[in-house]
C-alpha atoms as a PDB file:
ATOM      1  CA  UNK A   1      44.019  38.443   9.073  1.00  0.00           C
ATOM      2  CA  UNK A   2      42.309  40.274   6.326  1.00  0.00           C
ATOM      3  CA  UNK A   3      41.917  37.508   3.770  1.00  0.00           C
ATOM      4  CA  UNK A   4      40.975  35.158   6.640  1.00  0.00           C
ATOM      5  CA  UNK A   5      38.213  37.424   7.464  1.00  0.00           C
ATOM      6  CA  UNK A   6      37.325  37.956   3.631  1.00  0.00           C
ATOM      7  CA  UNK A   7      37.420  33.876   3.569  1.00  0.00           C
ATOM      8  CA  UNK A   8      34.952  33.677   6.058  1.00  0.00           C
ATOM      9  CA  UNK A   9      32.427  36.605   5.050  1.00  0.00           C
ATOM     10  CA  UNK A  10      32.256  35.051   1.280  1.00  0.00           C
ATOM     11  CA  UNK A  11      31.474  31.527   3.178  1.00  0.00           C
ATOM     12  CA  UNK A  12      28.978  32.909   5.294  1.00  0.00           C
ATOM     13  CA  UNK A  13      27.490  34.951   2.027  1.00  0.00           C
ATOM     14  CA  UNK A  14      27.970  31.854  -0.442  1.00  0.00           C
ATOM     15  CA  UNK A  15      26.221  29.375   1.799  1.00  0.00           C
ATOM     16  CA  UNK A  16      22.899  27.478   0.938  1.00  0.00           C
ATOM     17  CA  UNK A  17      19.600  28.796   2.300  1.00  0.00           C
ATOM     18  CA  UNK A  18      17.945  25.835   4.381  1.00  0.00           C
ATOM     19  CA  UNK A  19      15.311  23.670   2.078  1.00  0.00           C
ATOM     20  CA  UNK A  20      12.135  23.024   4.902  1.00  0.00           C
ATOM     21  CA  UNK A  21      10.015  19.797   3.703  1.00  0.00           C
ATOM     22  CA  UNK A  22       6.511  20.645   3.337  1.00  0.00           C
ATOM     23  CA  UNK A  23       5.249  18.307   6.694  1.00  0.00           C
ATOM     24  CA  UNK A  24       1.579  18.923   5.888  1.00  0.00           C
ATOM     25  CA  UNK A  25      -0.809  15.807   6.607  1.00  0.00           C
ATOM     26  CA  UNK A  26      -1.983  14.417   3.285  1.00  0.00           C
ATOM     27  CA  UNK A  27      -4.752  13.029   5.073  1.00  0.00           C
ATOM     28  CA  UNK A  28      -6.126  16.751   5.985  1.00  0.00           C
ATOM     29  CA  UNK A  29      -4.765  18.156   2.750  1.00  0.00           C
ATOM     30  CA  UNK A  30      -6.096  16.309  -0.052  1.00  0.00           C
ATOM     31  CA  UNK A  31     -10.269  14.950  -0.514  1.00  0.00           C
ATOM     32  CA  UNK A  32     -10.819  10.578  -1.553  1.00  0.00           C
ATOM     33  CA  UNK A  33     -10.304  11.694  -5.123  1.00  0.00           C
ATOM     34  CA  UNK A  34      -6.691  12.638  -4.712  1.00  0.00           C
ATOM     35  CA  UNK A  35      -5.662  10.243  -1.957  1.00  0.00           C
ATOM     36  CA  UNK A  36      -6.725   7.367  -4.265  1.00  0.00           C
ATOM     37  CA  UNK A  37      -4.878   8.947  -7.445  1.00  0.00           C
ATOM     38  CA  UNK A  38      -1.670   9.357  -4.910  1.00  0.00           C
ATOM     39  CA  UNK A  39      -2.038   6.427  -2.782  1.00  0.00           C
ATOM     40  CA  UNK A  40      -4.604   3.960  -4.203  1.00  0.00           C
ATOM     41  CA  UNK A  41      -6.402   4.858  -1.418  1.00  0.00           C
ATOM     42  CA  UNK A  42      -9.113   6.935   0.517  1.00  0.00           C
ATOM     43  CA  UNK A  43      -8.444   8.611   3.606  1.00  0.00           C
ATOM     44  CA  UNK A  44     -10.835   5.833   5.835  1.00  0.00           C
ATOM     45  CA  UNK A  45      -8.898   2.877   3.948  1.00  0.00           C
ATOM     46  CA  UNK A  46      -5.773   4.282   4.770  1.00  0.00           C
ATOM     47  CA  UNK A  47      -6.453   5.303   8.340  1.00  0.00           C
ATOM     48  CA  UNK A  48      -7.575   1.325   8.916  1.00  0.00           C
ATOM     49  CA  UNK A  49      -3.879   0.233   7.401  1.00  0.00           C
ATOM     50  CA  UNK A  50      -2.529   2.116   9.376  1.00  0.00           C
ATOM     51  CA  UNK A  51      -4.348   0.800  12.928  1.00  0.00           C
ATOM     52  CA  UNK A  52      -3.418  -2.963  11.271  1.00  0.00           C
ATOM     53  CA  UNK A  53      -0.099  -2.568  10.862  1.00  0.00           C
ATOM     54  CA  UNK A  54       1.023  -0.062  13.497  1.00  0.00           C
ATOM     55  CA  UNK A  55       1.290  -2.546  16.332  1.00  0.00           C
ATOM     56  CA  UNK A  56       4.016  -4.710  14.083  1.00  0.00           C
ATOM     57  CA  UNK A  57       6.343  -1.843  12.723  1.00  0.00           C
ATOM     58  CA  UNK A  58       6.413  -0.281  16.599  1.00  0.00           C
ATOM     59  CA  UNK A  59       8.252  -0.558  19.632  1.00  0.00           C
ATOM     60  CA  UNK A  60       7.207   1.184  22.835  1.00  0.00           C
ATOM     61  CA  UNK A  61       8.913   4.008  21.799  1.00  0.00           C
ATOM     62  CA  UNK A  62       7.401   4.538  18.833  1.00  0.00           C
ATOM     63  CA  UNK A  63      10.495   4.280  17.041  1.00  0.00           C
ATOM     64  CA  UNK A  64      10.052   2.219  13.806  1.00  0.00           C
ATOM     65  CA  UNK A  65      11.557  -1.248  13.632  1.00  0.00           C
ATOM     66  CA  UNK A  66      11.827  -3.440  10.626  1.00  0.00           C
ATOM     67  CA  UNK A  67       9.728  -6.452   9.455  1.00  0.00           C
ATOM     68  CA  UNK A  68      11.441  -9.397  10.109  1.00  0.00           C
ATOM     69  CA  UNK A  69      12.000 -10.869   6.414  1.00  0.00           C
ATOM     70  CA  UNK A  70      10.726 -14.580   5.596  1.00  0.00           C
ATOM     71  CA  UNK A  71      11.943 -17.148   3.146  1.00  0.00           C
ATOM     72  CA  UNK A  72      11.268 -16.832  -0.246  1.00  0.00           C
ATOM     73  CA  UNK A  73       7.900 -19.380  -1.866  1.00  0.00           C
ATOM     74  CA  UNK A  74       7.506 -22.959  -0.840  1.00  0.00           C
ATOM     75  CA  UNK A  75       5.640 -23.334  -4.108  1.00  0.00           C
ATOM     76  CA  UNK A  76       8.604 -24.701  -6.197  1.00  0.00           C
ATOM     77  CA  UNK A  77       9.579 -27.192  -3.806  1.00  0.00           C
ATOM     78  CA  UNK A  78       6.244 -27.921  -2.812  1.00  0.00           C
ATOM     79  CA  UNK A  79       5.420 -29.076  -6.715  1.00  0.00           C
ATOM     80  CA  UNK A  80       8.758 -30.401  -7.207  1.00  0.00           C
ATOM     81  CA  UNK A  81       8.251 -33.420  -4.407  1.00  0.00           C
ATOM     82  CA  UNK A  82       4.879 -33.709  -5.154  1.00  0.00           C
ATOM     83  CA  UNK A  83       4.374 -34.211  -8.421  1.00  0.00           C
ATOM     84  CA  UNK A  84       0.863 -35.288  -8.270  1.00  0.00           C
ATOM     85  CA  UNK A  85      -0.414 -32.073  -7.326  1.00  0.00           C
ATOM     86  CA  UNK A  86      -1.062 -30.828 -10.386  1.00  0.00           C
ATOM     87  CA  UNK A  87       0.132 -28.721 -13.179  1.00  0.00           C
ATOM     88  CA  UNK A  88       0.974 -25.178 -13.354  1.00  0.00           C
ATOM     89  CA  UNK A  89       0.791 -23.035 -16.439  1.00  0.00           C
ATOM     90  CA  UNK A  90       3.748 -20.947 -17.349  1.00  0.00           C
ATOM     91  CA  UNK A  91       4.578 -19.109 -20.668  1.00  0.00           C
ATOM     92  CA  UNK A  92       7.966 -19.598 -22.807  1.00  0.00           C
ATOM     93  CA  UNK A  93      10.075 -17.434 -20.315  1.00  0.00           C
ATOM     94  CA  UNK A  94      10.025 -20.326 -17.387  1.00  0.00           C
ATOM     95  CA  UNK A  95      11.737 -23.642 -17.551  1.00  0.00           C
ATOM     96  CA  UNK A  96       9.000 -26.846 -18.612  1.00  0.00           C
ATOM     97  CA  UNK A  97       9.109 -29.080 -16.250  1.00  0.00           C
ATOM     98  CA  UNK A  98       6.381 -32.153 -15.341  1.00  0.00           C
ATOM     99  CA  UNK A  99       4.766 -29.933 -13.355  1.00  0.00           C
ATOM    100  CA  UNK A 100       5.294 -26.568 -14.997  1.00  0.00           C
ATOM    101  CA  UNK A 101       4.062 -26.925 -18.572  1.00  0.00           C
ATOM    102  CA  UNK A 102       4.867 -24.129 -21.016  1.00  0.00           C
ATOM    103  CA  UNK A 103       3.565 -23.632 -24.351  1.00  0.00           C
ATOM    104  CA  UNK A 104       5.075 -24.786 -27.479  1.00  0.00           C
ATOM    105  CA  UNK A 105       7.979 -22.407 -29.286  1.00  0.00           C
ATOM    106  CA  UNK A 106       7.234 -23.421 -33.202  1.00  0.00           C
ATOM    107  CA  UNK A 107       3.905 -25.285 -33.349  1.00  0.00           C
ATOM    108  CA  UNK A 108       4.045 -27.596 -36.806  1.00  0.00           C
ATOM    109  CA  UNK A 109       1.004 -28.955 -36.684  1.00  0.00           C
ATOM    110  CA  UNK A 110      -2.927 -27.811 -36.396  1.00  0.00           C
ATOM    111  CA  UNK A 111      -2.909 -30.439 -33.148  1.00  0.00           C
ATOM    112  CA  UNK A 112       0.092 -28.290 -31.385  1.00  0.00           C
ATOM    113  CA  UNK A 113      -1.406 -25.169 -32.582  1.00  0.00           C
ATOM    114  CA  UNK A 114      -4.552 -25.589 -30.638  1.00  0.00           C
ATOM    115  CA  UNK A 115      -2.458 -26.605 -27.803  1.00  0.00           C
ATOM    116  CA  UNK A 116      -0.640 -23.849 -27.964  1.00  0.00           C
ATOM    117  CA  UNK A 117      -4.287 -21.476 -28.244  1.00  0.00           C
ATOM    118  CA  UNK A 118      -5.842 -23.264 -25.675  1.00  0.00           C
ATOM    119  CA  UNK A 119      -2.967 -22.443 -23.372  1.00  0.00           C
ATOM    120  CA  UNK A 120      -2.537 -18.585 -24.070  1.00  0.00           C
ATOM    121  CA  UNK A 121      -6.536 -18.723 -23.154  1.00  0.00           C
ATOM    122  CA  UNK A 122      -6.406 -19.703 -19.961  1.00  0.00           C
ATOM    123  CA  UNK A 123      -3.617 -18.284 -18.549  1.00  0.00           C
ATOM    124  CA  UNK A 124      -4.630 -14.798 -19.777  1.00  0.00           C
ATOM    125  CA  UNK A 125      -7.425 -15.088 -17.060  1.00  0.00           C
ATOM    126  CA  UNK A 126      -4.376 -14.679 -14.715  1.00  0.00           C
ATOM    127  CA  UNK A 127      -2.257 -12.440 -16.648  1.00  0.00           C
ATOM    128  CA  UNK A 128      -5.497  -9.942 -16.803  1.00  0.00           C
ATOM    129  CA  UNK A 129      -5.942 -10.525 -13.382  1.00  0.00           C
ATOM    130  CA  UNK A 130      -1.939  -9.556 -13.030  1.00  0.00           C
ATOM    131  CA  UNK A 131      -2.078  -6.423 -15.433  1.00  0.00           C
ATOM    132  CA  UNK A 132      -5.079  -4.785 -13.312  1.00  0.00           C
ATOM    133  CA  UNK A 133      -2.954  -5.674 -10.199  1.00  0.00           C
ATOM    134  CA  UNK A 134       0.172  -3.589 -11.812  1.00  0.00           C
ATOM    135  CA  UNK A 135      -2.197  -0.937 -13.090  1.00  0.00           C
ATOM    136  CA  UNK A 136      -3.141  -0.311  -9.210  1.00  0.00           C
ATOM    137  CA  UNK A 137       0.609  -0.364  -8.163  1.00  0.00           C
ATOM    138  CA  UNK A 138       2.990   0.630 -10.721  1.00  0.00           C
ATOM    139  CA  UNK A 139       5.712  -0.504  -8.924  1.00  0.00           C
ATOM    140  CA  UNK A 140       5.346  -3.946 -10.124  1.00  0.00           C
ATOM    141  CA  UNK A 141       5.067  -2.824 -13.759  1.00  0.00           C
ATOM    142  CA  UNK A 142       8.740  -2.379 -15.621  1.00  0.00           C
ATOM    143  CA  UNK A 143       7.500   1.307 -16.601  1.00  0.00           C
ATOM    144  CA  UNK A 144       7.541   1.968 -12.898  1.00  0.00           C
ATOM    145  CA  UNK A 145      10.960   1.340 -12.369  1.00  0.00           C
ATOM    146  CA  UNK A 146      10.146  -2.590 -11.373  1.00  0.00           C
ATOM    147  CA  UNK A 147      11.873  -3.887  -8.212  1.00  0.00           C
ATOM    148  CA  UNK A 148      15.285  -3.585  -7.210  1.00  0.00           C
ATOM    149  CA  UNK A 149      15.350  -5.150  -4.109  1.00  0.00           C
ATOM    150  CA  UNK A 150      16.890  -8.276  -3.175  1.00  0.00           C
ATOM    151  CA  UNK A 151      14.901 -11.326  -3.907  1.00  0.00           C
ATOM    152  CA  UNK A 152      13.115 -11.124   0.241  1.00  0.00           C
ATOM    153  CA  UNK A 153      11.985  -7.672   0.020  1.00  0.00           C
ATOM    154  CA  UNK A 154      10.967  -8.288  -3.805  1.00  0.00           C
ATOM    155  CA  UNK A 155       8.710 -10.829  -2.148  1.00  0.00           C
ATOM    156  CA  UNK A 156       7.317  -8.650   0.765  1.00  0.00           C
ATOM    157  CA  UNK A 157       6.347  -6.148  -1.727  1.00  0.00           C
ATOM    158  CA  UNK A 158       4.712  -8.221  -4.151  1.00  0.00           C
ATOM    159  CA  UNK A 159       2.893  -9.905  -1.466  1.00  0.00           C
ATOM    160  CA  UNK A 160       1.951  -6.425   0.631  1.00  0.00           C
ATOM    161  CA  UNK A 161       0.616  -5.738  -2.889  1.00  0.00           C
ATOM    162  CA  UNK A 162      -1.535  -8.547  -3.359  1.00  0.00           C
ATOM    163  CA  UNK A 163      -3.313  -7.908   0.082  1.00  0.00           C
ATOM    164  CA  UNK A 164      -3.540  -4.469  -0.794  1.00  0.00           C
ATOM    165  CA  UNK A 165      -5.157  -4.687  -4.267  1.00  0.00           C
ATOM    166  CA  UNK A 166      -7.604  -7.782  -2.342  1.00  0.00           C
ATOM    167  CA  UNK A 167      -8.468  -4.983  -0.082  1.00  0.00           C
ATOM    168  CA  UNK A 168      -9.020  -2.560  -2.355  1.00  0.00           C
ATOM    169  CA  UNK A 169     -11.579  -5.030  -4.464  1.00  0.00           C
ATOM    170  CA  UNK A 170     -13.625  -5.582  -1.504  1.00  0.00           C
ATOM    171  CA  UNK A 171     -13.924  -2.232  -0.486  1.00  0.00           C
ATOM    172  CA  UNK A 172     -14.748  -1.191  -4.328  1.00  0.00           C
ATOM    173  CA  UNK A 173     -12.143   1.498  -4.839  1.00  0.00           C
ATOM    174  CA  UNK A 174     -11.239   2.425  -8.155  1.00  0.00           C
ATOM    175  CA  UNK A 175      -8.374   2.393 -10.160  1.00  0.00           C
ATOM    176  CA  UNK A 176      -5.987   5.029 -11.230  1.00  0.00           C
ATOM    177  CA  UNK A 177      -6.857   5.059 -14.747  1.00  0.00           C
ATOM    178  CA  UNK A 178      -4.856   7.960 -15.464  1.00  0.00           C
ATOM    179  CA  UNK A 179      -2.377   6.574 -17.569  1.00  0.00           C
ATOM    180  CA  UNK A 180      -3.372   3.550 -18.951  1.00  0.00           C
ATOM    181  CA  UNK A 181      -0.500   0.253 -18.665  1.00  0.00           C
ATOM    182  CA  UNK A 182       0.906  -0.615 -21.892  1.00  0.00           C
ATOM    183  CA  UNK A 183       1.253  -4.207 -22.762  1.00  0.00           C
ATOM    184  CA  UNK A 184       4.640  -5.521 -22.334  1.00  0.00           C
ATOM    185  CA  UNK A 185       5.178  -9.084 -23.965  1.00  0.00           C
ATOM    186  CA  UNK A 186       7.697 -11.263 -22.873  1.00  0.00           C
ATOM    187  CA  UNK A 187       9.665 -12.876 -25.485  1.00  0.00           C
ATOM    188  CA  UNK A 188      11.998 -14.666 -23.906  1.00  0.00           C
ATOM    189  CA  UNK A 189      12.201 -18.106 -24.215  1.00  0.00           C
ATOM    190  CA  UNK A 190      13.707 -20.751 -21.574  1.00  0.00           C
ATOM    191  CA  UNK A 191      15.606 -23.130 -23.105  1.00  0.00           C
ATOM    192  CA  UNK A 192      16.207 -26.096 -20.783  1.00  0.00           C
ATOM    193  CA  UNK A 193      15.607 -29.298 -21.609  1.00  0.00           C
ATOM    194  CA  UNK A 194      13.477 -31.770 -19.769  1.00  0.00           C
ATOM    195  CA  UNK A 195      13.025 -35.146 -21.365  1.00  0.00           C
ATOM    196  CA  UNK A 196      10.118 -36.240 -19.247  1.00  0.00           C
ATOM    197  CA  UNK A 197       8.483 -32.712 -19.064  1.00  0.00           C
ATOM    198  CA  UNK A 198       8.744 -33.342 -23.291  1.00  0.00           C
ATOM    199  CA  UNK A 199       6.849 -36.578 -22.890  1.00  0.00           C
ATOM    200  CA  UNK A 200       4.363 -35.427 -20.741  1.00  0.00           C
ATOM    201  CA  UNK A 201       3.336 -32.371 -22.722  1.00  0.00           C
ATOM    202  CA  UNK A 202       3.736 -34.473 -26.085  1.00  0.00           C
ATOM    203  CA  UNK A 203       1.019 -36.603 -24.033  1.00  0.00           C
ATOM    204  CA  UNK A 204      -1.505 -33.748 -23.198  1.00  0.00           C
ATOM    205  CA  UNK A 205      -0.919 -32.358 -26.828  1.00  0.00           C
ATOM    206  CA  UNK A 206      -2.856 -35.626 -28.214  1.00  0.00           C
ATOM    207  CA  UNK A 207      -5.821 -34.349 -26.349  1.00  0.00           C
ATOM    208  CA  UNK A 208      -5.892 -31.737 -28.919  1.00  0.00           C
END
């Protein structure tokens, strides 16, 4: 009976104190200059988010519900039936395709190498346009850990993102600037062949 009771007294005098969570609001706690630095956000932004989205996420109970997921880009598909739609630009890491067209690996030739120049030019208008996006959410940045979701919720993130940054242009809220993104090249390069996508880009190269 006495080592029982010794059992229980060191159990009760070993046992973890209680960690409490620190429930304060941030919305009372910290001024626009911090919300934004912690949030992207100032306190009236992120009050109207939350009225825009609070009658989706829940139930009459007010017990949160999840977003139904949707399918994945139409895009692909979309330029892959219809190949008259256009062309998209892609760098060496996607597949070339007759729609898709990706710059040259090993340029041999003054003619490919403008090609090749003319192509990193305007598709760094997006890729700026991409690397201010990642500075605002880091999330989408491989220094922030990147996504590792399944390919749906990658997609609801990246496109809750989008909105988000949109909104945050309009409403002239400034970035984090903090610590600055660092420039992450990708040099991967896809090596499928396509034997029309070839012809086709051989074909735009003699523009050059």
């Amino acid at each position: 009976m006495a080592a029982a009771l010794q059992i229980l007294f060191m159990r009760r005098h070993f046992r973890r104190e209680r960690v409490f969570r620190d429930r304060t609001n941030p919305l009372e706690l910290y001024n626009d200059e911090d919300m934004i630095k912690r949030y992207r956000f100032p306190r009236a932004t992120v009050l109207e988010l939350i009225d825009r989205v609070s009658p989706m996420i829940e139930t009459p109970t007010r017990r949160s519900m999840s977003i139904s997921t949707s399918t994945q880009s139409a895009l692909y598909r979309h330029m892959d039936t219809n190949l008259n739609a256009g062309w998209l630009l892609g760098d060496s890491g996607y597949p070339l395709k007759v729609w898709l067209i990706t710059p040259l690996a090993n340029p041999s030739n003054p003619q490919e190498q403008r090609f090749n120049n003319s192509h990193c030019k305007t598709r760094n208008i997006v890729e700026r346009a991409f690397g201010v996006l990642k500075q605002r959410f880091r999330c989408l940045h491989k220094t922030g850990g990147a996504l590792s979701y399944r390919p749906e919720r990658s997609t609801n993130i990246i496109e809750t993102c989008f909105r988000l940054h949109n909104l945050a242009v309009e409403k002239n809220i400034p970035l984090n600037l903090d610590q600055p993104l660092p420039i992450l090249h990708n040099d991967h390069i896809n090596q499928q062949q396509n034997i029309a996508a070839q012809a086709l880009r051989n074909q735009i190269i003699q523009r050059f």
